[in-house]
PDB file of N, CA and C in Angstrom:
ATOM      1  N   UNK A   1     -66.030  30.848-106.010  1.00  0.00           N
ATOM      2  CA  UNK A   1     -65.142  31.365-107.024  1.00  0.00           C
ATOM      3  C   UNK A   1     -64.424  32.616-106.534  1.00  0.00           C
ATOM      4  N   UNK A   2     -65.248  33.591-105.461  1.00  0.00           N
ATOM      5  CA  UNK A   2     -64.691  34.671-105.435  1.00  0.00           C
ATOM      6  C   UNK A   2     -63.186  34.704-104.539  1.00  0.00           C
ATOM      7  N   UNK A   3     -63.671  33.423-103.139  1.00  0.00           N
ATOM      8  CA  UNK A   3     -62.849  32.710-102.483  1.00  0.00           C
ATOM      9  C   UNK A   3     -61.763  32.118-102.906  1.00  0.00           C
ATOM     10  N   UNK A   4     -61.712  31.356-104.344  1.00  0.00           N
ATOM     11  CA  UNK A   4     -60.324  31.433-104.810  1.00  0.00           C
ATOM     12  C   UNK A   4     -60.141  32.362-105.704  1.00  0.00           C
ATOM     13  N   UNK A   5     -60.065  33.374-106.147  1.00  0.00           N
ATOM     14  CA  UNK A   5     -59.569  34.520-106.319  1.00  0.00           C
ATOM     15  C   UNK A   5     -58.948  35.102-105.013  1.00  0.00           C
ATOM     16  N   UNK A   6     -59.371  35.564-104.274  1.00  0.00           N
ATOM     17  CA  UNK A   6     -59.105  36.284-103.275  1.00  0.00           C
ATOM     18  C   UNK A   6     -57.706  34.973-102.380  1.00  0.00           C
ATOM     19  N   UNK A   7     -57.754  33.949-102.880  1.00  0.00           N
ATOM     20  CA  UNK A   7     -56.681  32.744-102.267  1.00  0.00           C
ATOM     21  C   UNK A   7     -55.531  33.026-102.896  1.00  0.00           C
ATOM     22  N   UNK A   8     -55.564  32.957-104.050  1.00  0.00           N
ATOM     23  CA  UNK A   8     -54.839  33.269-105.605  1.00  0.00           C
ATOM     24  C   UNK A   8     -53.611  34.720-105.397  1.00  0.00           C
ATOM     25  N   UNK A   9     -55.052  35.878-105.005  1.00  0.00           N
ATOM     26  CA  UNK A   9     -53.985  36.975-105.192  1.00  0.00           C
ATOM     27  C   UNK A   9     -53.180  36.953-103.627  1.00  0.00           C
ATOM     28  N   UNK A  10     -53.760  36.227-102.718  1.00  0.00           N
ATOM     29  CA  UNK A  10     -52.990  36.069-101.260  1.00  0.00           C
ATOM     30  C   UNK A  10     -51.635  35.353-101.437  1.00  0.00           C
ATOM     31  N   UNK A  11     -51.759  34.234-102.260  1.00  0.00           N
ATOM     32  CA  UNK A  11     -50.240  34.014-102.767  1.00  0.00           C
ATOM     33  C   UNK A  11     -49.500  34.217-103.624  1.00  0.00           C
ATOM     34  N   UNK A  12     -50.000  35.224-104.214  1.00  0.00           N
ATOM     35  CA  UNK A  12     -48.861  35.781-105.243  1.00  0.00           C
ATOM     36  C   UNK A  12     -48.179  36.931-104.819  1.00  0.00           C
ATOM     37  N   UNK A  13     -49.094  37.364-103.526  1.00  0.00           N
ATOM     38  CA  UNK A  13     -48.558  38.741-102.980  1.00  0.00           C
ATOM     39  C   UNK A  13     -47.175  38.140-101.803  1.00  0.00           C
ATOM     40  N   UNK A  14     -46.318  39.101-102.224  1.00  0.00           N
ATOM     41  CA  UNK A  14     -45.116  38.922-101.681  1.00  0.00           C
ATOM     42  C   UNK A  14     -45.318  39.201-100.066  1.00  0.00           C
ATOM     43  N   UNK A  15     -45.598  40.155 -99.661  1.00  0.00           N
ATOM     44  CA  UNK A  15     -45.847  40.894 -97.988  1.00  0.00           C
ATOM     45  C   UNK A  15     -46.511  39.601 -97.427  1.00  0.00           C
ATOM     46  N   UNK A  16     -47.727  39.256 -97.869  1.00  0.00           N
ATOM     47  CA  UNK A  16     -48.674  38.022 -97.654  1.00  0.00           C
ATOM     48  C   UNK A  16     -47.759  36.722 -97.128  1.00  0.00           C
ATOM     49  N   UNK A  17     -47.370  36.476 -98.295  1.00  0.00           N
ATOM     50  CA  UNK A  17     -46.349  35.194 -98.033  1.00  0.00           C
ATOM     51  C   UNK A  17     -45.217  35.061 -97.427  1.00  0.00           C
ATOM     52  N   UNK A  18     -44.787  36.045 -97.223  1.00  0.00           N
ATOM     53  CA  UNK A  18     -43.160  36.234 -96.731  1.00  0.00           C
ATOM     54  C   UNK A  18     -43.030  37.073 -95.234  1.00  0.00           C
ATOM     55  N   UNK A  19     -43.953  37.936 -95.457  1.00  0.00           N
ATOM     56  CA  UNK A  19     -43.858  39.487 -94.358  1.00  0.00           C
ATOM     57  C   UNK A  19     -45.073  38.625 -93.296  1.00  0.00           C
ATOM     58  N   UNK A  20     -46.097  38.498 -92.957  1.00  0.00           N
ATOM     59  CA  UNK A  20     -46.787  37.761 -92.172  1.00  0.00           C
ATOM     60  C   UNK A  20     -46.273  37.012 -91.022  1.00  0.00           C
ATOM     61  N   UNK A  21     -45.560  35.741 -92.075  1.00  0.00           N
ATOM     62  CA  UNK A  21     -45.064  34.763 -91.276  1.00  0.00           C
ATOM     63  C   UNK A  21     -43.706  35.598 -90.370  1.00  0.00           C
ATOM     64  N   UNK A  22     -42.845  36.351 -90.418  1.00  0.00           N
ATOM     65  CA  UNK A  22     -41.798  36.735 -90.183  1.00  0.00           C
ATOM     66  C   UNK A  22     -42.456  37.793 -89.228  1.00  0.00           C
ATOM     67  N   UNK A  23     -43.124  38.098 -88.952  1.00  0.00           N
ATOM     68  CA  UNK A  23     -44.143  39.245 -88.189  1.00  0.00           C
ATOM     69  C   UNK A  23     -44.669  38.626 -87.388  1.00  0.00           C
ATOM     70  N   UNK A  24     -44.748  37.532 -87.601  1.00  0.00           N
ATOM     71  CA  UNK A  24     -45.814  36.403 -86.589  1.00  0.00           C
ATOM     72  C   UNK A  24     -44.461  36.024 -85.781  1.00  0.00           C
ATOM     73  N   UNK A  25     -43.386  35.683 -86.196  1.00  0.00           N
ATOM     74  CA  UNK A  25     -42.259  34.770 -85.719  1.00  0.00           C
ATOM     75  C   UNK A  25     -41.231  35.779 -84.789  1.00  0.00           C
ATOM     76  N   UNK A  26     -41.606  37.234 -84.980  1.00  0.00           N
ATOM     77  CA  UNK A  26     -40.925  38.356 -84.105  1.00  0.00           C
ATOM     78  C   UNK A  26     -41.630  38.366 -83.045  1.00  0.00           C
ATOM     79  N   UNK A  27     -43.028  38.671 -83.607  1.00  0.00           N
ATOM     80  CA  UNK A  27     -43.821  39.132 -82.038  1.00  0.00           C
ATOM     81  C   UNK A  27     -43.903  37.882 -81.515  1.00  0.00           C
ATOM     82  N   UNK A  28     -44.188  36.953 -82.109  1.00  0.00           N
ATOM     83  CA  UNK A  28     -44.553  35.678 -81.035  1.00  0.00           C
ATOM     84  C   UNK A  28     -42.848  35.327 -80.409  1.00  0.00           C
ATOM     85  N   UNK A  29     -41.631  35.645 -80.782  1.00  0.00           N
ATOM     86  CA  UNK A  29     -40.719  35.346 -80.493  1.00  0.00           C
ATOM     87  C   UNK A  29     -40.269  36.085 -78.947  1.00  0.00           C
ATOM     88  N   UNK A  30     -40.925  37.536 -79.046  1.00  0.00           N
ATOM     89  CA  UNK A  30     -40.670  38.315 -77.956  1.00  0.00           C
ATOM     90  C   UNK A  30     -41.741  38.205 -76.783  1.00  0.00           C
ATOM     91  N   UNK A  31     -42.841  37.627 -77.063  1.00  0.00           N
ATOM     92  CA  UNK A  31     -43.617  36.559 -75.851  1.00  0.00           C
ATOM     93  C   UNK A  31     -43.030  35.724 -75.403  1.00  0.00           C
ATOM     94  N   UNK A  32     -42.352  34.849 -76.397  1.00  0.00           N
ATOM     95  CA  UNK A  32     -41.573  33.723 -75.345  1.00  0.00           C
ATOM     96  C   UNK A  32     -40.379  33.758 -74.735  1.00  0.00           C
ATOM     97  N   UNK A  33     -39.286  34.826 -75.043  1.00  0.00           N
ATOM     98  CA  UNK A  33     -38.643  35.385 -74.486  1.00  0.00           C
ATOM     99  C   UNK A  33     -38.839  36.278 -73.556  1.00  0.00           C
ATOM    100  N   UNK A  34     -39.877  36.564 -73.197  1.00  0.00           N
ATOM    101  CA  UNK A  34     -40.170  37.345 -71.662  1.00  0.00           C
ATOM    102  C   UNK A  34     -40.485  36.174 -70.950  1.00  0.00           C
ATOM    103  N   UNK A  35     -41.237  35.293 -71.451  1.00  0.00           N
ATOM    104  CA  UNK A  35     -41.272  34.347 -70.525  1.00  0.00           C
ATOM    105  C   UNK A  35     -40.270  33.100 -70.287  1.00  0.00           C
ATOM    106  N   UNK A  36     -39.603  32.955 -71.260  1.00  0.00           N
ATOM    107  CA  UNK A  36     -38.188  32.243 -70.580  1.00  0.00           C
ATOM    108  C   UNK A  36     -37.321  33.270 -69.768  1.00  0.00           C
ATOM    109  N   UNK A  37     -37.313  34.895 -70.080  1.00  0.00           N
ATOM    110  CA  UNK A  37     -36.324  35.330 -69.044  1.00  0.00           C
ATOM    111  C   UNK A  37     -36.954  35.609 -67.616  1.00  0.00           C
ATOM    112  N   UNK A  38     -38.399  35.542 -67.285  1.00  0.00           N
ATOM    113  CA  UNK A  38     -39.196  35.611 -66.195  1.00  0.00           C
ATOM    114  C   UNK A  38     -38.588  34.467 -65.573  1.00  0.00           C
ATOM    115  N   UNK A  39     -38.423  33.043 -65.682  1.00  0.00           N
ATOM    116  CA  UNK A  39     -37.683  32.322 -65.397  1.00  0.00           C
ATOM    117  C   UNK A  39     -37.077  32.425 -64.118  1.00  0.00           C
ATOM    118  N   UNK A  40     -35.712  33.003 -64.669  1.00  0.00           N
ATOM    119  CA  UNK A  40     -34.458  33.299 -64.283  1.00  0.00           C
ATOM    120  C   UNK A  40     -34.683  34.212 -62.658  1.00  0.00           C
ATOM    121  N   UNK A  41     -35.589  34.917 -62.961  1.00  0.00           N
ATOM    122  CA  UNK A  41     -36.445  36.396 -61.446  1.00  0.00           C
ATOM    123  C   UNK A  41     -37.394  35.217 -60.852  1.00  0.00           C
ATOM    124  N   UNK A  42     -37.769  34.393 -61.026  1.00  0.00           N
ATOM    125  CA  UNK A  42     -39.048  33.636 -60.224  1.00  0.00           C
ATOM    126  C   UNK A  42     -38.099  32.731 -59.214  1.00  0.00           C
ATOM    127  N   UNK A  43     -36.534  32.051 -60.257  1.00  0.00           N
ATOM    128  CA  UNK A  43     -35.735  31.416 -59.356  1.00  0.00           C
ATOM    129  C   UNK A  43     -35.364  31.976 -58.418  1.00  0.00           C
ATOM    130  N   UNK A  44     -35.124  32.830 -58.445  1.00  0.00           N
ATOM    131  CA  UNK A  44     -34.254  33.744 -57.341  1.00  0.00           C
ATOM    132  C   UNK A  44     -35.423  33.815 -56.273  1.00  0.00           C
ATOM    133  N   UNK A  45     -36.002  34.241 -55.886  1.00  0.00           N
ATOM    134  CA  UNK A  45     -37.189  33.960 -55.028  1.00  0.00           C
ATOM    135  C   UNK A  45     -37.581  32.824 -54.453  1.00  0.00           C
ATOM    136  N   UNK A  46     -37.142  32.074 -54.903  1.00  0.00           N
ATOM    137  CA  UNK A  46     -37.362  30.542 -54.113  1.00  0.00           C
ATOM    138  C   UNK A  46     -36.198  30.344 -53.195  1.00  0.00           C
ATOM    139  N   UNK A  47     -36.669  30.215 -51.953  1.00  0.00           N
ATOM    140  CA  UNK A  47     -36.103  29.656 -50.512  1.00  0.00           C
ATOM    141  C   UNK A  47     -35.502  28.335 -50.480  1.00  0.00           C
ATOM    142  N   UNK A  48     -34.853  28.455 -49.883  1.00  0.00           N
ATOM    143  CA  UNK A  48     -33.898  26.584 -49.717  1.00  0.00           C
ATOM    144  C   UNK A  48     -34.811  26.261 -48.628  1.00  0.00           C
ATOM    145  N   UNK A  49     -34.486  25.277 -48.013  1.00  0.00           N
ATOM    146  CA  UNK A  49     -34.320  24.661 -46.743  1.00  0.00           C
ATOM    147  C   UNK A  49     -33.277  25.444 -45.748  1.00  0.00           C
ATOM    148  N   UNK A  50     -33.667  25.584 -44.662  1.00  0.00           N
ATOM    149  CA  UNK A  50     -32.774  26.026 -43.761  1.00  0.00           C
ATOM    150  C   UNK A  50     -31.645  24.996 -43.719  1.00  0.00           C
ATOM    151  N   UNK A  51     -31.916  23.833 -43.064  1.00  0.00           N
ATOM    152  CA  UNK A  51     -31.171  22.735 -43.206  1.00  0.00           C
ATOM    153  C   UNK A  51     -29.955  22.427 -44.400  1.00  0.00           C
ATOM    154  N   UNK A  52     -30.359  22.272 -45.436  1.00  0.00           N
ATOM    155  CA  UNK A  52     -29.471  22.402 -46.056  1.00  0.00           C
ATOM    156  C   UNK A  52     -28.626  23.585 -46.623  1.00  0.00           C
ATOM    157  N   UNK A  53     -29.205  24.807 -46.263  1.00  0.00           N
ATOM    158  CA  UNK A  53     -28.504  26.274 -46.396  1.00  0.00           C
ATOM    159  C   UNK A  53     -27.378  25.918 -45.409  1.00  0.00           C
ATOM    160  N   UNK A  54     -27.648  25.997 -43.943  1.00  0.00           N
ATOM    161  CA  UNK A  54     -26.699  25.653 -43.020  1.00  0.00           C
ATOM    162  C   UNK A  54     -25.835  24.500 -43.399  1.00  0.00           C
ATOM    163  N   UNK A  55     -25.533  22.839 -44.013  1.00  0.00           N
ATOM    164  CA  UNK A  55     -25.057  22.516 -44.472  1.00  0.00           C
ATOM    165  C   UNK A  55     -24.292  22.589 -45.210  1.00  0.00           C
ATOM    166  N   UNK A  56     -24.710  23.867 -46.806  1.00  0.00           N
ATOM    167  CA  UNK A  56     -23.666  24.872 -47.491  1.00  0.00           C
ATOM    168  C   UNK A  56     -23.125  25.559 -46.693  1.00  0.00           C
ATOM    169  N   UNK A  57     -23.691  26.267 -46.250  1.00  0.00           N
ATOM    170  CA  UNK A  57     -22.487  27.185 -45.254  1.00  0.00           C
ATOM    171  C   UNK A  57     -20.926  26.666 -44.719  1.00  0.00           C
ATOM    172  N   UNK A  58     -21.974  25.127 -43.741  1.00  0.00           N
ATOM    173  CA  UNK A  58     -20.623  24.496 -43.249  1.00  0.00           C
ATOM    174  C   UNK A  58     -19.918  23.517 -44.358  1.00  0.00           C
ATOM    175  N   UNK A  59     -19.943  23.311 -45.389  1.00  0.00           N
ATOM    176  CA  UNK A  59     -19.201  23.142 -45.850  1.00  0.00           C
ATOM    177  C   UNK A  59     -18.192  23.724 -47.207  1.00  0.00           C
ATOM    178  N   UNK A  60     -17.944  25.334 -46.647  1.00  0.00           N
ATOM    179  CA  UNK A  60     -17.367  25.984 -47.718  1.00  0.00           C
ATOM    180  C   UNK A  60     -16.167  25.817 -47.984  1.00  0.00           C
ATOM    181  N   UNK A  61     -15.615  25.439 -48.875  1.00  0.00           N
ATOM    182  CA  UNK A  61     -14.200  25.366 -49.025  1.00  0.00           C
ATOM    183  C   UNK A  61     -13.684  27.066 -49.670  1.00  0.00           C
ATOM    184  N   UNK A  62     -12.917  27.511 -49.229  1.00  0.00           N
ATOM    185  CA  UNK A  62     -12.075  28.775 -49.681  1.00  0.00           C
ATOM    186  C   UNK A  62     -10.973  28.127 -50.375  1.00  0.00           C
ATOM    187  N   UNK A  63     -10.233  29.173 -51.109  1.00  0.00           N
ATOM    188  CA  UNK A  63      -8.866  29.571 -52.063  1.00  0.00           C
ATOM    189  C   UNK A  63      -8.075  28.816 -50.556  1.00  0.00           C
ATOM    190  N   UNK A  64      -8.131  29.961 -49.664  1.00  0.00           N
ATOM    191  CA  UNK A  64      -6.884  29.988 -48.378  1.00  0.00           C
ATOM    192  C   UNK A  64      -6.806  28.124 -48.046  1.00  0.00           C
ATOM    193  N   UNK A  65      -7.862  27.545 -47.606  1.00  0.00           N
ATOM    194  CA  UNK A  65      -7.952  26.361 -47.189  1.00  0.00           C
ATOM    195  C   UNK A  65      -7.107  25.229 -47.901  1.00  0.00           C
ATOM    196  N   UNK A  66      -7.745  25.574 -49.514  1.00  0.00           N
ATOM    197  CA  UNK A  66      -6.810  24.598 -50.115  1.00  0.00           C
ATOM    198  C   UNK A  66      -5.421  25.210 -50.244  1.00  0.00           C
ATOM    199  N   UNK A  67      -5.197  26.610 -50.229  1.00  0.00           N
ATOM    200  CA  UNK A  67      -3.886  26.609 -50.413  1.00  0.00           C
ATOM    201  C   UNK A  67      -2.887  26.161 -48.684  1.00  0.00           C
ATOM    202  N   UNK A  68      -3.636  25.994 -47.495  1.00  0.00           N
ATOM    203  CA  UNK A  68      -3.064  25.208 -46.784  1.00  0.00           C
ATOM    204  C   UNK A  68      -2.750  23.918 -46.443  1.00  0.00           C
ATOM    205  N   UNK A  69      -3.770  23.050 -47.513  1.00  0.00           N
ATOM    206  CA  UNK A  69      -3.364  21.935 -47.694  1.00  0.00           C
ATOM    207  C   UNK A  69      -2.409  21.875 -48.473  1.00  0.00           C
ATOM    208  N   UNK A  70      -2.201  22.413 -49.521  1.00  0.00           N
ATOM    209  CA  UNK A  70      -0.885  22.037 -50.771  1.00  0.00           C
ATOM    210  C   UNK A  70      -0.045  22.950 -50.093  1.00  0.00           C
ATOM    211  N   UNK A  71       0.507  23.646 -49.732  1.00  0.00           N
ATOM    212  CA  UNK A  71       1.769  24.569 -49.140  1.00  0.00           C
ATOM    213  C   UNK A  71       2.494  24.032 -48.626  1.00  0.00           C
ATOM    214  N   UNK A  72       2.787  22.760 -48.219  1.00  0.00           N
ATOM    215  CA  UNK A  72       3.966  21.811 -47.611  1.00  0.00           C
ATOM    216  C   UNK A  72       4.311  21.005 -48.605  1.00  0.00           C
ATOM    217  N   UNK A  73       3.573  20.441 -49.679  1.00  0.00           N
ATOM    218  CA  UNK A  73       3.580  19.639 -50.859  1.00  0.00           C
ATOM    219  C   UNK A  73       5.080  19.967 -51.688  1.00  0.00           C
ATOM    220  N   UNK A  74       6.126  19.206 -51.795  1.00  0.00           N
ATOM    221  CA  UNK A  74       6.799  19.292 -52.511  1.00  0.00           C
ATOM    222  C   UNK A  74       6.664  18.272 -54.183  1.00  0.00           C
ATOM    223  N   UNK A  75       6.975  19.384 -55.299  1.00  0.00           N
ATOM    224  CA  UNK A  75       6.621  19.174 -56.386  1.00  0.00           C
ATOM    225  C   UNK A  75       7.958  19.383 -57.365  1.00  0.00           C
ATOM    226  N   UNK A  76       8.796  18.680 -56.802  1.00  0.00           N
ATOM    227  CA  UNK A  76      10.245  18.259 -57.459  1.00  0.00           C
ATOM    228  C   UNK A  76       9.913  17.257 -58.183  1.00  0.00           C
ATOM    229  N   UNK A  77       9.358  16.259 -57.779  1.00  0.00           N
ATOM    230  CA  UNK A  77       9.349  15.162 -58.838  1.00  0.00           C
ATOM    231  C   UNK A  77       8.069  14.945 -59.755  1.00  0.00           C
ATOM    232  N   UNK A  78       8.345  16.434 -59.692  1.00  0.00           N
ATOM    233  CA  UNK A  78       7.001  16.494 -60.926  1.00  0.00           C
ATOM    234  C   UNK A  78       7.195  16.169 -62.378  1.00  0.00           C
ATOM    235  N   UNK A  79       6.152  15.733 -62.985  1.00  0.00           N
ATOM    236  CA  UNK A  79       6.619  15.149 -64.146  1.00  0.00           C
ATOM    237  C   UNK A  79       5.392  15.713 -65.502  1.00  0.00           C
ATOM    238  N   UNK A  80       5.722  16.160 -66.109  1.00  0.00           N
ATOM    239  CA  UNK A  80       4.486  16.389 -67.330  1.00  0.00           C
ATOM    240  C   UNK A  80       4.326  15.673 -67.930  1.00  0.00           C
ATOM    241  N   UNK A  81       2.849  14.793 -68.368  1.00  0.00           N
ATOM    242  CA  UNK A  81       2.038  13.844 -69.383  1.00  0.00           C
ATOM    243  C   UNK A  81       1.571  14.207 -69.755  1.00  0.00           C
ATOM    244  N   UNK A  82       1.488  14.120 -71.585  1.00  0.00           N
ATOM    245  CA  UNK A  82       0.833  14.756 -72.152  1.00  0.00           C
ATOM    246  C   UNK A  82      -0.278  13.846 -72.488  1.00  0.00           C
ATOM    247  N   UNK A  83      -1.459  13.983 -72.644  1.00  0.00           N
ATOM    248  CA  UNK A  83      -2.520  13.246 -72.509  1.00  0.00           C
ATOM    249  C   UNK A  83      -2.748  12.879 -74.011  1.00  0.00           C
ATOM    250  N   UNK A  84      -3.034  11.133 -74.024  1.00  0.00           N
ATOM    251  CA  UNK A  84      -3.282  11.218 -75.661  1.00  0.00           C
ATOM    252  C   UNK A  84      -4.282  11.494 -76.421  1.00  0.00           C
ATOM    253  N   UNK A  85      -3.729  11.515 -77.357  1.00  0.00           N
ATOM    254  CA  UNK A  85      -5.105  12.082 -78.802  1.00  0.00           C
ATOM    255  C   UNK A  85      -5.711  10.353 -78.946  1.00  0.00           C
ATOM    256  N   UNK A  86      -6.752  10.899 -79.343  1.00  0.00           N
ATOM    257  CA  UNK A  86      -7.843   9.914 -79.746  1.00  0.00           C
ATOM    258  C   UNK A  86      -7.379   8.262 -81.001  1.00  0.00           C
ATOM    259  N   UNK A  87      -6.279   8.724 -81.506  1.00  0.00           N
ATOM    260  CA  UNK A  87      -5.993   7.882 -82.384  1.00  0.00           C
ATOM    261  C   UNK A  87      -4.875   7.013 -81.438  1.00  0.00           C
ATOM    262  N   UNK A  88      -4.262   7.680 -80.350  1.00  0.00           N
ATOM    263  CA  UNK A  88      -3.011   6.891 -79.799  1.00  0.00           C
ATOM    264  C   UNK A  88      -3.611   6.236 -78.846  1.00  0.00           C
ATOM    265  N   UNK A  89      -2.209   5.200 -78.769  1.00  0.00           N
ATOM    266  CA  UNK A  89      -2.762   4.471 -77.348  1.00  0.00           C
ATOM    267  C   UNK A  89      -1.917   5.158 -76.497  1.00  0.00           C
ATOM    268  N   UNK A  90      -3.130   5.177 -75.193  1.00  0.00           N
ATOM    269  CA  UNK A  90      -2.313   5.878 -73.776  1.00  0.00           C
ATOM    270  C   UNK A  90      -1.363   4.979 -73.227  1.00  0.00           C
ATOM    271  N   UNK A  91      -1.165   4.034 -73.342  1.00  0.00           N
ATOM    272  CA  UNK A  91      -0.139   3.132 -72.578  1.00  0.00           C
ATOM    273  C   UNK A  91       1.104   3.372 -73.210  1.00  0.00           C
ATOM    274  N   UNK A  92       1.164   3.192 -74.356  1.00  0.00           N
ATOM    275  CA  UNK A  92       2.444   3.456 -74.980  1.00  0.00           C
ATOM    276  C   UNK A  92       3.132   4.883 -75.169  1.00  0.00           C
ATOM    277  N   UNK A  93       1.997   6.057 -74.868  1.00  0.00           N
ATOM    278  CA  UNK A  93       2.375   7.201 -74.854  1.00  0.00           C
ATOM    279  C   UNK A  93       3.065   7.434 -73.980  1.00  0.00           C
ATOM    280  N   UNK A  94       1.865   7.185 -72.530  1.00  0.00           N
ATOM    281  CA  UNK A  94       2.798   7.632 -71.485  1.00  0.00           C
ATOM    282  C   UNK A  94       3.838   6.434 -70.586  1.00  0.00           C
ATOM    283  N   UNK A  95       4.712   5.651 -71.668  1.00  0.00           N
ATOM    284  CA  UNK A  95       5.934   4.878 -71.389  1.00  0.00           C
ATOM    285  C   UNK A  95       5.471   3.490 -70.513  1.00  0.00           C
ATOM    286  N   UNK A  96       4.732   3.574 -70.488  1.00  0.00           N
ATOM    287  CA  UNK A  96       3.564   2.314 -69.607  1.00  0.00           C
ATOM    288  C   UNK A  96       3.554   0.874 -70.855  1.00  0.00           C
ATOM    289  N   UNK A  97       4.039  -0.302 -70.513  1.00  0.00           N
ATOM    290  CA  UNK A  97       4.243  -1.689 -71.492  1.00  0.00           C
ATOM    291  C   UNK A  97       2.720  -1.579 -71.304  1.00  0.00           C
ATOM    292  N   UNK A  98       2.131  -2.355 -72.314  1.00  0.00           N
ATOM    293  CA  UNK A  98       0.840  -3.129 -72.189  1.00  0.00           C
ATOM    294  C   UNK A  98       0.628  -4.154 -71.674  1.00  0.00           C
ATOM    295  N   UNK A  99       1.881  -4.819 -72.127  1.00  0.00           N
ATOM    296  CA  UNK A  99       1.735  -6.081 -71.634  1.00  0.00           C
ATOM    297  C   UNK A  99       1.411  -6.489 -70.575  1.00  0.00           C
ATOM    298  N   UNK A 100       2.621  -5.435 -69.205  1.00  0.00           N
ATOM    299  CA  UNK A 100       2.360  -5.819 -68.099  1.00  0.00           C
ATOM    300  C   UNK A 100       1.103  -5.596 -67.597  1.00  0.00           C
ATOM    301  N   UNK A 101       0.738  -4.445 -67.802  1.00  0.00           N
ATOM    302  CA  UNK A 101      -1.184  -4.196 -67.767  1.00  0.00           C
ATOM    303  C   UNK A 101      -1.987  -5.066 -68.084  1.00  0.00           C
ATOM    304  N   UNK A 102      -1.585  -6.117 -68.823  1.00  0.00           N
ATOM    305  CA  UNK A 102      -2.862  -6.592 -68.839  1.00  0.00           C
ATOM    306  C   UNK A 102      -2.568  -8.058 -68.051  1.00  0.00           C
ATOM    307  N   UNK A 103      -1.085  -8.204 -67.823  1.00  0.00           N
ATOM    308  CA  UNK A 103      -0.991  -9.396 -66.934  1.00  0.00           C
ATOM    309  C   UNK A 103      -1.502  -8.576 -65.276  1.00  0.00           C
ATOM    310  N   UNK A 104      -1.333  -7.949 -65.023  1.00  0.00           N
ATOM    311  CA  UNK A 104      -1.886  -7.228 -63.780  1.00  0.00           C
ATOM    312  C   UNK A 104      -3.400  -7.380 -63.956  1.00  0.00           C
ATOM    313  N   UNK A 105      -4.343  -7.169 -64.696  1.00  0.00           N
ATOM    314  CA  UNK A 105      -5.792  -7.179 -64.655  1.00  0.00           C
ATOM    315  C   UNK A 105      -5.746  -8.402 -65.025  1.00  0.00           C
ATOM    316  N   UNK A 106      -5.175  -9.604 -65.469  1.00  0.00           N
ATOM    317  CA  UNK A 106      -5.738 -10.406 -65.402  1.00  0.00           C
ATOM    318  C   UNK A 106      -5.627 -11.677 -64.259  1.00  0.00           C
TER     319      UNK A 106
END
C-alpha cells in the first residue's frame, strides 16, 4: 500500500514526470555525441595503403589540366536546353519527334 502511494505521488509530480526524462535525454544525449564526434579524430588516424596513396597521387586531375583540354574547344554552336519538368515530355521539349525515336529503337 505504501508502494502505491509513493507510485501515485511520483506521477502526479510534475519534475518526476516531465524533468527526469528530459535530464536523462540531455546527459545521455551528450555521451553519444562525444562518441559519434570521436569518430571523425579516430578516422583521421587511419593509414591507406601505400599503393593506393601512390595511385591517388598519380592520378590527380588539377583546374590547369582540364582547362588545357577545353582551351581550343570552340563553343559557337552552342545551344541552351532547358531540361524538362517532371510533367513534360523531354522529346517534345527539346524539338526531338517521338516518332522517329522510337522507329530508331525499334
Amino acid at each position: 500500500m505504501l508502494a502505491h502511494a509513493v507510485m501515485r505521488a511520483f506521477r502526479k509530480n510534475k519534475t518526476v514526470r516531465y524533468g527526469v526524462p528530459m535530464l536523462l535525454l540531455v546527459v545521455g544525449g551528450s555521451f553519444g555525441l562525444r562518441e559519434f564526434s570521436q569518430i571523425r579524430y579516430d578516422a583521421v588516424k587511419i593509414k591507406i595503403d601505400p599503393e593506393l596513396e601512390k595511385k591517388l597521387k598519380m592520378n590527380k586531375v588539377s583546374l590547369e589540366s582540364e582547362y588545357e583540354k577545353i582551351k581550343d574547344s570552340t563553343f559557337d554552336d552552342w545551344k541552351n536546353i532547358r531540361g524538362p519538368r517532371p510533367w513534360e515530355d523531354p522529346d517534345l521539349l527539346q524539338g526531338r519527334n517521338p516518332e522517329i525515336l522510337k522507329t530508331k529503337t525499334a
